[in-house]
PDB file of N, CA and C in Angstrom:
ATOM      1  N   UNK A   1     -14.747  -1.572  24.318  1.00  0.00           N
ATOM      2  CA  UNK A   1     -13.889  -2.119  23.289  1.00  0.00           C
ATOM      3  C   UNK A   1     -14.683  -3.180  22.531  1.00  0.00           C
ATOM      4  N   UNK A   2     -14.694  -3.164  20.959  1.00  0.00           N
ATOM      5  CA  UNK A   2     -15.367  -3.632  20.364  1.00  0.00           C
ATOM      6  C   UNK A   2     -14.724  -5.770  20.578  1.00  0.00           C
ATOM      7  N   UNK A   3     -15.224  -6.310  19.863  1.00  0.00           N
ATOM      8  CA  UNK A   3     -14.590  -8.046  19.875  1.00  0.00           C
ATOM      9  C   UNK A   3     -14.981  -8.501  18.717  1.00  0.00           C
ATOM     10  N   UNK A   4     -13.777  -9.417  18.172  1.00  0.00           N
ATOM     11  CA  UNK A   4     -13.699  -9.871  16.837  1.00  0.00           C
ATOM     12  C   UNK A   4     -13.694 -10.982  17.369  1.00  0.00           C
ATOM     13  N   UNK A   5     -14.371 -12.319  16.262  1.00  0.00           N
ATOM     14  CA  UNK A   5     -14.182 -13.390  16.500  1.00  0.00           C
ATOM     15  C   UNK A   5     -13.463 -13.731  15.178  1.00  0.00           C
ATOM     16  N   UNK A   6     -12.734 -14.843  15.345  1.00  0.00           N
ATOM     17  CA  UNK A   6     -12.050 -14.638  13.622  1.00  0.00           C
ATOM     18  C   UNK A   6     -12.160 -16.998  13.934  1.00  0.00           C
ATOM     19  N   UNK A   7     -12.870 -17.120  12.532  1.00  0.00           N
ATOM     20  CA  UNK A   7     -13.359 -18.645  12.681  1.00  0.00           C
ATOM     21  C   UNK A   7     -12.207 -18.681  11.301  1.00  0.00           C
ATOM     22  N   UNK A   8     -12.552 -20.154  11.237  1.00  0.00           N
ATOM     23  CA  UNK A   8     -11.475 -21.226  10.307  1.00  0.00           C
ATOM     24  C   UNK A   8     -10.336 -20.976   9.818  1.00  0.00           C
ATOM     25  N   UNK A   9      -9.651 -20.129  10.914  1.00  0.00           N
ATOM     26  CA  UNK A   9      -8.098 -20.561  10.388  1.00  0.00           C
ATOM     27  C   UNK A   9      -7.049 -21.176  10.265  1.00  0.00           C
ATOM     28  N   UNK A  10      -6.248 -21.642   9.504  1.00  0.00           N
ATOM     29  CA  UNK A  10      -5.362 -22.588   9.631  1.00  0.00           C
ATOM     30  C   UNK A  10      -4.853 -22.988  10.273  1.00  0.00           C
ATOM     31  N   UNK A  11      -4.608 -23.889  10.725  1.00  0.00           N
ATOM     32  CA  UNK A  11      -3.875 -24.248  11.674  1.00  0.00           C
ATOM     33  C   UNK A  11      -2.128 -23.613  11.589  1.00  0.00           C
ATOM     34  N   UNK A  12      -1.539 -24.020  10.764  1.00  0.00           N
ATOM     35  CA  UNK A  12      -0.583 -23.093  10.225  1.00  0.00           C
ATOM     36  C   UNK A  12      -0.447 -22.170  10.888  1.00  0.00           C
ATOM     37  N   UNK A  13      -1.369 -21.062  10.113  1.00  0.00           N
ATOM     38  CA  UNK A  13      -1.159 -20.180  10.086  1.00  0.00           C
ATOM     39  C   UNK A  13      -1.768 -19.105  11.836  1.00  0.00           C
ATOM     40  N   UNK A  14      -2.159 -20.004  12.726  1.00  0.00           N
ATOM     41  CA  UNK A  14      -2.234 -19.988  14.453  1.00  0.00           C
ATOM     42  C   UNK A  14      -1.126 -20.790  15.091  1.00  0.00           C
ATOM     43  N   UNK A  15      -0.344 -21.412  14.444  1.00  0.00           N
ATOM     44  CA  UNK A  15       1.015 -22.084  14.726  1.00  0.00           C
ATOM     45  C   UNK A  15       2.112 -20.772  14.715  1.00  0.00           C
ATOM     46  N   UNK A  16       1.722 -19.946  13.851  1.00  0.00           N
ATOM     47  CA  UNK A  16       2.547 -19.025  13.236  1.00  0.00           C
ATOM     48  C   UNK A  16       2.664 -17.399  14.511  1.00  0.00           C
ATOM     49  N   UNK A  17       0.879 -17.400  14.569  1.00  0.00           N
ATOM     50  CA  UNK A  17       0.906 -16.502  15.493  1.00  0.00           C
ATOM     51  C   UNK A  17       1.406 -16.744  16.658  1.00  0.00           C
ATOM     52  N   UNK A  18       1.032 -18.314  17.226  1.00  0.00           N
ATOM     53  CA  UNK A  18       1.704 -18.513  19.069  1.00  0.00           C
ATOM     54  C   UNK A  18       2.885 -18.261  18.898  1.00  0.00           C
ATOM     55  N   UNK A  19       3.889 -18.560  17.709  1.00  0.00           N
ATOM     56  CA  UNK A  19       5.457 -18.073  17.873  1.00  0.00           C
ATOM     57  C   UNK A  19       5.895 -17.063  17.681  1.00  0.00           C
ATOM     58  N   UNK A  20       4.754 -16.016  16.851  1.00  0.00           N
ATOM     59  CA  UNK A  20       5.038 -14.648  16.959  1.00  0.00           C
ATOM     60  C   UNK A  20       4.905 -13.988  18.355  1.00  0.00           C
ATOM     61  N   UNK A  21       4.197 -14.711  18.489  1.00  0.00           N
ATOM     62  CA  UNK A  21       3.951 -13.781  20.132  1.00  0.00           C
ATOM     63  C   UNK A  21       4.737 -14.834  21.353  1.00  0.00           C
ATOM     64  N   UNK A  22       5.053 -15.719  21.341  1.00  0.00           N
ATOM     65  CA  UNK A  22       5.994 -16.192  22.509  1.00  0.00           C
ATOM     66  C   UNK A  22       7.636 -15.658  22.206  1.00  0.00           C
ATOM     67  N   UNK A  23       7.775 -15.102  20.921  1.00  0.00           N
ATOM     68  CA  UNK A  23       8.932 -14.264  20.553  1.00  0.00           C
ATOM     69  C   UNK A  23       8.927 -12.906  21.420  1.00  0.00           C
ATOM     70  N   UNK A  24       7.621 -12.134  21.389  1.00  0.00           N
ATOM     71  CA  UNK A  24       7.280 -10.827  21.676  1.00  0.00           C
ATOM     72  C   UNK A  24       6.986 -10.648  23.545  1.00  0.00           C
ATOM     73  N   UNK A  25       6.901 -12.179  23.334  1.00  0.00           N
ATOM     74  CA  UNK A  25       6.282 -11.785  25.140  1.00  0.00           C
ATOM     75  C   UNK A  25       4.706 -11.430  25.130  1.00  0.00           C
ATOM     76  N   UNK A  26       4.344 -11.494  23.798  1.00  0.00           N
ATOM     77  CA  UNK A  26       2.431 -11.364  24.164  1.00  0.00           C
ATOM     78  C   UNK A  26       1.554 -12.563  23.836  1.00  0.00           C
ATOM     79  N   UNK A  27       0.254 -12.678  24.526  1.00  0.00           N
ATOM     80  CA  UNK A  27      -0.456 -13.679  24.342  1.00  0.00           C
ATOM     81  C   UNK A  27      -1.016 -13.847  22.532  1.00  0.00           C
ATOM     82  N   UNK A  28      -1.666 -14.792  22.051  1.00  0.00           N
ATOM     83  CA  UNK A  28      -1.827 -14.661  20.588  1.00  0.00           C
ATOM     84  C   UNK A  28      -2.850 -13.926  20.538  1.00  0.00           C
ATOM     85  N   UNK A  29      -3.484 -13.263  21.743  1.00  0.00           N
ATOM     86  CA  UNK A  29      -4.741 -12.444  21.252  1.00  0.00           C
ATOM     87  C   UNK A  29      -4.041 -11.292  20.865  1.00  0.00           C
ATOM     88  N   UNK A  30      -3.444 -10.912  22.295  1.00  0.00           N
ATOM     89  CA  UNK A  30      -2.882  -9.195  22.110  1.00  0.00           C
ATOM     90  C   UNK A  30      -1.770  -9.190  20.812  1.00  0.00           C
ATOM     91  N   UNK A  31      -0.823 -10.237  20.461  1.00  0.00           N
ATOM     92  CA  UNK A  31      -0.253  -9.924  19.266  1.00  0.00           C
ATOM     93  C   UNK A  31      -0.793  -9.833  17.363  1.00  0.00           C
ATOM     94  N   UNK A  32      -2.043 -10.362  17.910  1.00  0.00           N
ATOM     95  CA  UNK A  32      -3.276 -10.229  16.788  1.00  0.00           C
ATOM     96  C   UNK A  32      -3.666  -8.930  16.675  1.00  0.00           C
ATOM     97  N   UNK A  33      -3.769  -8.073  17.736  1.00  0.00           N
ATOM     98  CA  UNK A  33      -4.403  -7.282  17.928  1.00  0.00           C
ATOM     99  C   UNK A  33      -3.210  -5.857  17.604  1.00  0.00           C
ATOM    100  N   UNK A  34      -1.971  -6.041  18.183  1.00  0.00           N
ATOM    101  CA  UNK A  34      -0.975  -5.712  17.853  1.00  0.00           C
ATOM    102  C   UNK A  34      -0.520  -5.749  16.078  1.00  0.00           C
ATOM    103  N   UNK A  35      -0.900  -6.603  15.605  1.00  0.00           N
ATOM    104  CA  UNK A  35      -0.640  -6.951  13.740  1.00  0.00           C
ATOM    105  C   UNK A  35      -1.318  -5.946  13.243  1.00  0.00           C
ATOM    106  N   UNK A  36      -2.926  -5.763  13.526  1.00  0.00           N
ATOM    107  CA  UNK A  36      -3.765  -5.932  12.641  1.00  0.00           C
ATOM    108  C   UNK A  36      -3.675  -3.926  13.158  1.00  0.00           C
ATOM    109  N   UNK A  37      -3.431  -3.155  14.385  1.00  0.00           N
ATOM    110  CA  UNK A  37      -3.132  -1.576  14.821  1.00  0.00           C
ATOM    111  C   UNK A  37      -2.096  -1.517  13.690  1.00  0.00           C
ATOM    112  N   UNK A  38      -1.002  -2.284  13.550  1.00  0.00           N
ATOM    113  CA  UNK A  38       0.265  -2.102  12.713  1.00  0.00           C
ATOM    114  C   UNK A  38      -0.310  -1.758  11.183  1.00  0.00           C
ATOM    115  N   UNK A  39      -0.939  -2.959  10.543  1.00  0.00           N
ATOM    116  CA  UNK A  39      -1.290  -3.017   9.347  1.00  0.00           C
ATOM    117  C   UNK A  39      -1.969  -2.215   8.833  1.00  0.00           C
ATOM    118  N   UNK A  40      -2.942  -1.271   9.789  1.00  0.00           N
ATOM    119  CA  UNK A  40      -3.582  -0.095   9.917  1.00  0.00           C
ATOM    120  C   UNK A  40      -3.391   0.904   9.428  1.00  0.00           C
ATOM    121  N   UNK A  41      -2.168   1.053  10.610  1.00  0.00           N
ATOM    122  CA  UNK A  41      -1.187   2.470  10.605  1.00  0.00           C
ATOM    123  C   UNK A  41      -0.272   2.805   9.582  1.00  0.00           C
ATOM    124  N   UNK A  42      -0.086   1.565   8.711  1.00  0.00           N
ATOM    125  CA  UNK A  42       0.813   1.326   7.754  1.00  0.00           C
ATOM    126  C   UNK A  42       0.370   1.794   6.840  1.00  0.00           C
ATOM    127  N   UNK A  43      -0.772   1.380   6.701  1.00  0.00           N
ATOM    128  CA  UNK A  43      -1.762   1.523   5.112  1.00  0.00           C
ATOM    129  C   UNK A  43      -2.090   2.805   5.252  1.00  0.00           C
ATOM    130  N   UNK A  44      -2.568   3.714   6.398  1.00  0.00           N
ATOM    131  CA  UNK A  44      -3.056   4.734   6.343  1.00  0.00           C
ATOM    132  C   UNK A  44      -1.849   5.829   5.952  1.00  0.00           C
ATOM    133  N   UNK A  45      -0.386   5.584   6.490  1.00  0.00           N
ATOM    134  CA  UNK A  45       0.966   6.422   6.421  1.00  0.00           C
ATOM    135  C   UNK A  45       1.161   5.986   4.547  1.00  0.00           C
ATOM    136  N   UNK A  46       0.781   4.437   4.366  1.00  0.00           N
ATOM    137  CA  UNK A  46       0.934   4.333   2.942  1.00  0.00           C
ATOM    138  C   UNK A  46       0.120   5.257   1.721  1.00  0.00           C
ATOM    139  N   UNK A  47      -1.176   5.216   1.892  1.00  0.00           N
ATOM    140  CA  UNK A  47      -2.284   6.321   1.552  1.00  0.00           C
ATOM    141  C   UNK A  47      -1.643   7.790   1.535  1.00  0.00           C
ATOM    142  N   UNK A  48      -1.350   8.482   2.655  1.00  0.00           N
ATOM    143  CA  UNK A  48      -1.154   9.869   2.753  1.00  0.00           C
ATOM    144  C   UNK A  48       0.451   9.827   1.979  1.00  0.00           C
ATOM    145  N   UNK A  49       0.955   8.944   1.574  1.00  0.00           N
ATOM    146  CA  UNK A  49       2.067   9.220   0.861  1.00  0.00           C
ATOM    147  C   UNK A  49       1.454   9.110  -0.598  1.00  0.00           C
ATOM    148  N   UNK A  50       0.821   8.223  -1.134  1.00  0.00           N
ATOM    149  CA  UNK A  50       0.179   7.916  -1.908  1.00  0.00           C
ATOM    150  C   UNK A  50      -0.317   9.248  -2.286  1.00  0.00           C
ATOM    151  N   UNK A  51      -1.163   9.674  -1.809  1.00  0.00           N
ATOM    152  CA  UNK A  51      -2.104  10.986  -2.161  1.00  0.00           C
ATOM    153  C   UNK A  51      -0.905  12.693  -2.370  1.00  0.00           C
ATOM    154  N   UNK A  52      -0.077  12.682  -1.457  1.00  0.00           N
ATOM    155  CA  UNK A  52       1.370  13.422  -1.526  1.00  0.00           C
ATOM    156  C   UNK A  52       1.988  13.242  -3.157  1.00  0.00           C
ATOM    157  N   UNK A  53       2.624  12.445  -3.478  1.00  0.00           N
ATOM    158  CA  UNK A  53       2.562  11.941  -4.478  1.00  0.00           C
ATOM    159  C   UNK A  53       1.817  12.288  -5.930  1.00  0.00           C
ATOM    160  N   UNK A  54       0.617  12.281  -5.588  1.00  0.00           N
ATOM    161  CA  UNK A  54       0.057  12.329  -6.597  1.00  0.00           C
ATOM    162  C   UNK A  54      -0.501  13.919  -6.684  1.00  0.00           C
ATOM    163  N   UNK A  55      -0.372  14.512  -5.339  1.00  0.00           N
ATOM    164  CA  UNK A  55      -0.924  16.127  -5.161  1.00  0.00           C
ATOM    165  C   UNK A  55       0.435  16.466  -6.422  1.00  0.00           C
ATOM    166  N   UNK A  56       2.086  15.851  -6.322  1.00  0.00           N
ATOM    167  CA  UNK A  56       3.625  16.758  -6.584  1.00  0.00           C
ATOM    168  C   UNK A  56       3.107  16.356  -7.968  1.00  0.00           C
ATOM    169  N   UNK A  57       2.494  15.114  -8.678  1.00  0.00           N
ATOM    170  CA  UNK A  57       2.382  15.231  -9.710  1.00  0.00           C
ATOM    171  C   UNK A  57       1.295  16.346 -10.944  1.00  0.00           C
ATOM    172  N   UNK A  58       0.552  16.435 -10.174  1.00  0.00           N
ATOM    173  CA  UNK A  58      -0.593  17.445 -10.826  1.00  0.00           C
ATOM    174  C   UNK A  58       0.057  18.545 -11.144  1.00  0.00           C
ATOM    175  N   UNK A  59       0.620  19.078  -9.589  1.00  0.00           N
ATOM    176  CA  UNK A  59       1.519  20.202  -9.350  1.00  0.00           C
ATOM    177  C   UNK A  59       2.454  20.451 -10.763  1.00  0.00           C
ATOM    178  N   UNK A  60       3.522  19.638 -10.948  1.00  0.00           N
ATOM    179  CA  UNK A  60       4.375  19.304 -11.863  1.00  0.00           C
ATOM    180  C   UNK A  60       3.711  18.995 -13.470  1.00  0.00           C
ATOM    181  N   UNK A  61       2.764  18.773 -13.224  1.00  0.00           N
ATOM    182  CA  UNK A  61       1.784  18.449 -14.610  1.00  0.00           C
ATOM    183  C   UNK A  61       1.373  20.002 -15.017  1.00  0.00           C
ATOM    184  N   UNK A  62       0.835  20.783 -14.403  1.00  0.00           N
ATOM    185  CA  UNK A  62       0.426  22.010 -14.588  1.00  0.00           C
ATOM    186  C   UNK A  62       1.073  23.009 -15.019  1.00  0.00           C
ATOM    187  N   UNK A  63       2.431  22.350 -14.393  1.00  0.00           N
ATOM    188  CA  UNK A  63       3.662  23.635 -14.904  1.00  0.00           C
ATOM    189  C   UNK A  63       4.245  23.711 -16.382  1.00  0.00           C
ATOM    190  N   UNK A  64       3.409  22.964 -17.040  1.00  0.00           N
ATOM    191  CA  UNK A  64       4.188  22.648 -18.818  1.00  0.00           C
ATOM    192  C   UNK A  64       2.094  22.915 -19.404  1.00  0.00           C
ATOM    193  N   UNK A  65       1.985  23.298 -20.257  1.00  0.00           N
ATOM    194  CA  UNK A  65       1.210  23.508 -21.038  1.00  0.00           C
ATOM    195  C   UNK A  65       0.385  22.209 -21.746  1.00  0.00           C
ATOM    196  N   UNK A  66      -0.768  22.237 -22.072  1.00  0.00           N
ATOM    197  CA  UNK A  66      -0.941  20.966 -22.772  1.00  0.00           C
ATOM    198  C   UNK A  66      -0.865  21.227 -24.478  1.00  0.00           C
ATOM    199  N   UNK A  67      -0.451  19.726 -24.570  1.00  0.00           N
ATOM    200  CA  UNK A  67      -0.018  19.593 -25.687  1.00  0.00           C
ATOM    201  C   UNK A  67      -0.989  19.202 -27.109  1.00  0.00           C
ATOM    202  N   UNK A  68      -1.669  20.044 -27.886  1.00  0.00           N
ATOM    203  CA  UNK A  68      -3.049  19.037 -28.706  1.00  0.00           C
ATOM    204  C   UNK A  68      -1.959  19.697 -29.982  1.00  0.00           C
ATOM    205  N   UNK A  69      -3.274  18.589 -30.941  1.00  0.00           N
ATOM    206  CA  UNK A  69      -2.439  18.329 -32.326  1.00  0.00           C
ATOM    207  C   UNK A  69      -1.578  17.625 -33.098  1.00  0.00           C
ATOM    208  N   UNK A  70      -0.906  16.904 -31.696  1.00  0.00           N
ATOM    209  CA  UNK A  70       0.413  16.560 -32.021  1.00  0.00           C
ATOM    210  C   UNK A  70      -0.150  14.952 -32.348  1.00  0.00           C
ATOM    211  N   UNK A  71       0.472  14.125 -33.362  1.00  0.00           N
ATOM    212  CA  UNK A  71       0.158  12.848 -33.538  1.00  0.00           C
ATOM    213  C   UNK A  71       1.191  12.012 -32.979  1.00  0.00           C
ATOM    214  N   UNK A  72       0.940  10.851 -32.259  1.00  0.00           N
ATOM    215  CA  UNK A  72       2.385  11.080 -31.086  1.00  0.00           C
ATOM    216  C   UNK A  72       2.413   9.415 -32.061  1.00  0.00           C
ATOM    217  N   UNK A  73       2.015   8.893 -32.962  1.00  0.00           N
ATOM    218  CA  UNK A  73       1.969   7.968 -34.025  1.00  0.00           C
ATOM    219  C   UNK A  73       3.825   8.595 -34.528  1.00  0.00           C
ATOM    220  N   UNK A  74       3.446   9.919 -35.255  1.00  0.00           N
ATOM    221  CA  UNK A  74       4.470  10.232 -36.275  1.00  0.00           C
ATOM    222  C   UNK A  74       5.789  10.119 -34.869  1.00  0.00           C
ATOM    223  N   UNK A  75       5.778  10.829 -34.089  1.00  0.00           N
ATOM    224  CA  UNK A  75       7.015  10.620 -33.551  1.00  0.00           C
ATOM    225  C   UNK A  75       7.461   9.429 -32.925  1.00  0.00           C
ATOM    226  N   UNK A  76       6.250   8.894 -32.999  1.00  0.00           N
ATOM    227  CA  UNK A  76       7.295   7.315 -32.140  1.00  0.00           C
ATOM    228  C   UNK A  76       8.136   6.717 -33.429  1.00  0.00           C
ATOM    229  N   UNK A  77       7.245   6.767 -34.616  1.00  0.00           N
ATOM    230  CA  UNK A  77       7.869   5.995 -36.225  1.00  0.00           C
ATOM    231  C   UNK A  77       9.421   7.052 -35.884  1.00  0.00           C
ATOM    232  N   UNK A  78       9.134   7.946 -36.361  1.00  0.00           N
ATOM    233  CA  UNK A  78      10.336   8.926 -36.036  1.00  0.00           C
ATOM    234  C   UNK A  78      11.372   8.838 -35.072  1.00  0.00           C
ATOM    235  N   UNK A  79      11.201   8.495 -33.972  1.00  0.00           N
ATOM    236  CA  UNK A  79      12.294   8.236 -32.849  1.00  0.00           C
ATOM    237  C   UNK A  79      12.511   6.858 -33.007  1.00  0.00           C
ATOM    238  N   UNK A  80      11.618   5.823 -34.050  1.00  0.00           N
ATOM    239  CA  UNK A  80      12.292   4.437 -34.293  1.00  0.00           C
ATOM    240  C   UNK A  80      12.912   4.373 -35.788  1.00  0.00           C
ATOM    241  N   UNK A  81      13.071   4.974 -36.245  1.00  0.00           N
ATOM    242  CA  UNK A  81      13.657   4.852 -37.485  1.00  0.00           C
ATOM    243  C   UNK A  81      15.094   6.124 -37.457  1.00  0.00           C
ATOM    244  N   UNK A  82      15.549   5.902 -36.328  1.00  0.00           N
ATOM    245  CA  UNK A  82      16.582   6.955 -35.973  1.00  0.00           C
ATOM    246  C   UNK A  82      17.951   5.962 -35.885  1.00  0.00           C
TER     247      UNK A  82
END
């Protein structure tokens, strides 16, 4: 198992962790260690939605034709002078 050392942090904000973890029942290492698996797993479930997302849009983009020629100037004047 790899080891992080993590220097100058706030005091605060190690005030913050001992009460996160005397809430949880874990020491401030293992609930550090516990945050940072979470924040992980989060971002990575956030990503693969992210990328999902953007696969339905292409998908959905493809299904209409593209549009050239069009001066999209004249229709905005046009949909504001309505």
């Amino acid at each position: 198992m790899g080891k992080i050392v993590l220097e100058n942090i706030e005091e605060d904000t190690l005030d913050r962790l001992r009460a996160l973890a005397s809430s949880t029942g874990r020491t401030p290492e293992e609930e550090a260690k516990f945050l940072i698996a979470d924040a992980l797993s989060r971002s990575q479930e956030e990503r693969g939605r992210r990328e999902a997302l953007l696969r339905r849009m292409r998908e959905i983009s493809s299904m209409s034709p593209p549009v050239r020629g069009v001066d999209m100037t004249d229709l905005i004047r046009e949909d504001r002078d309505r």
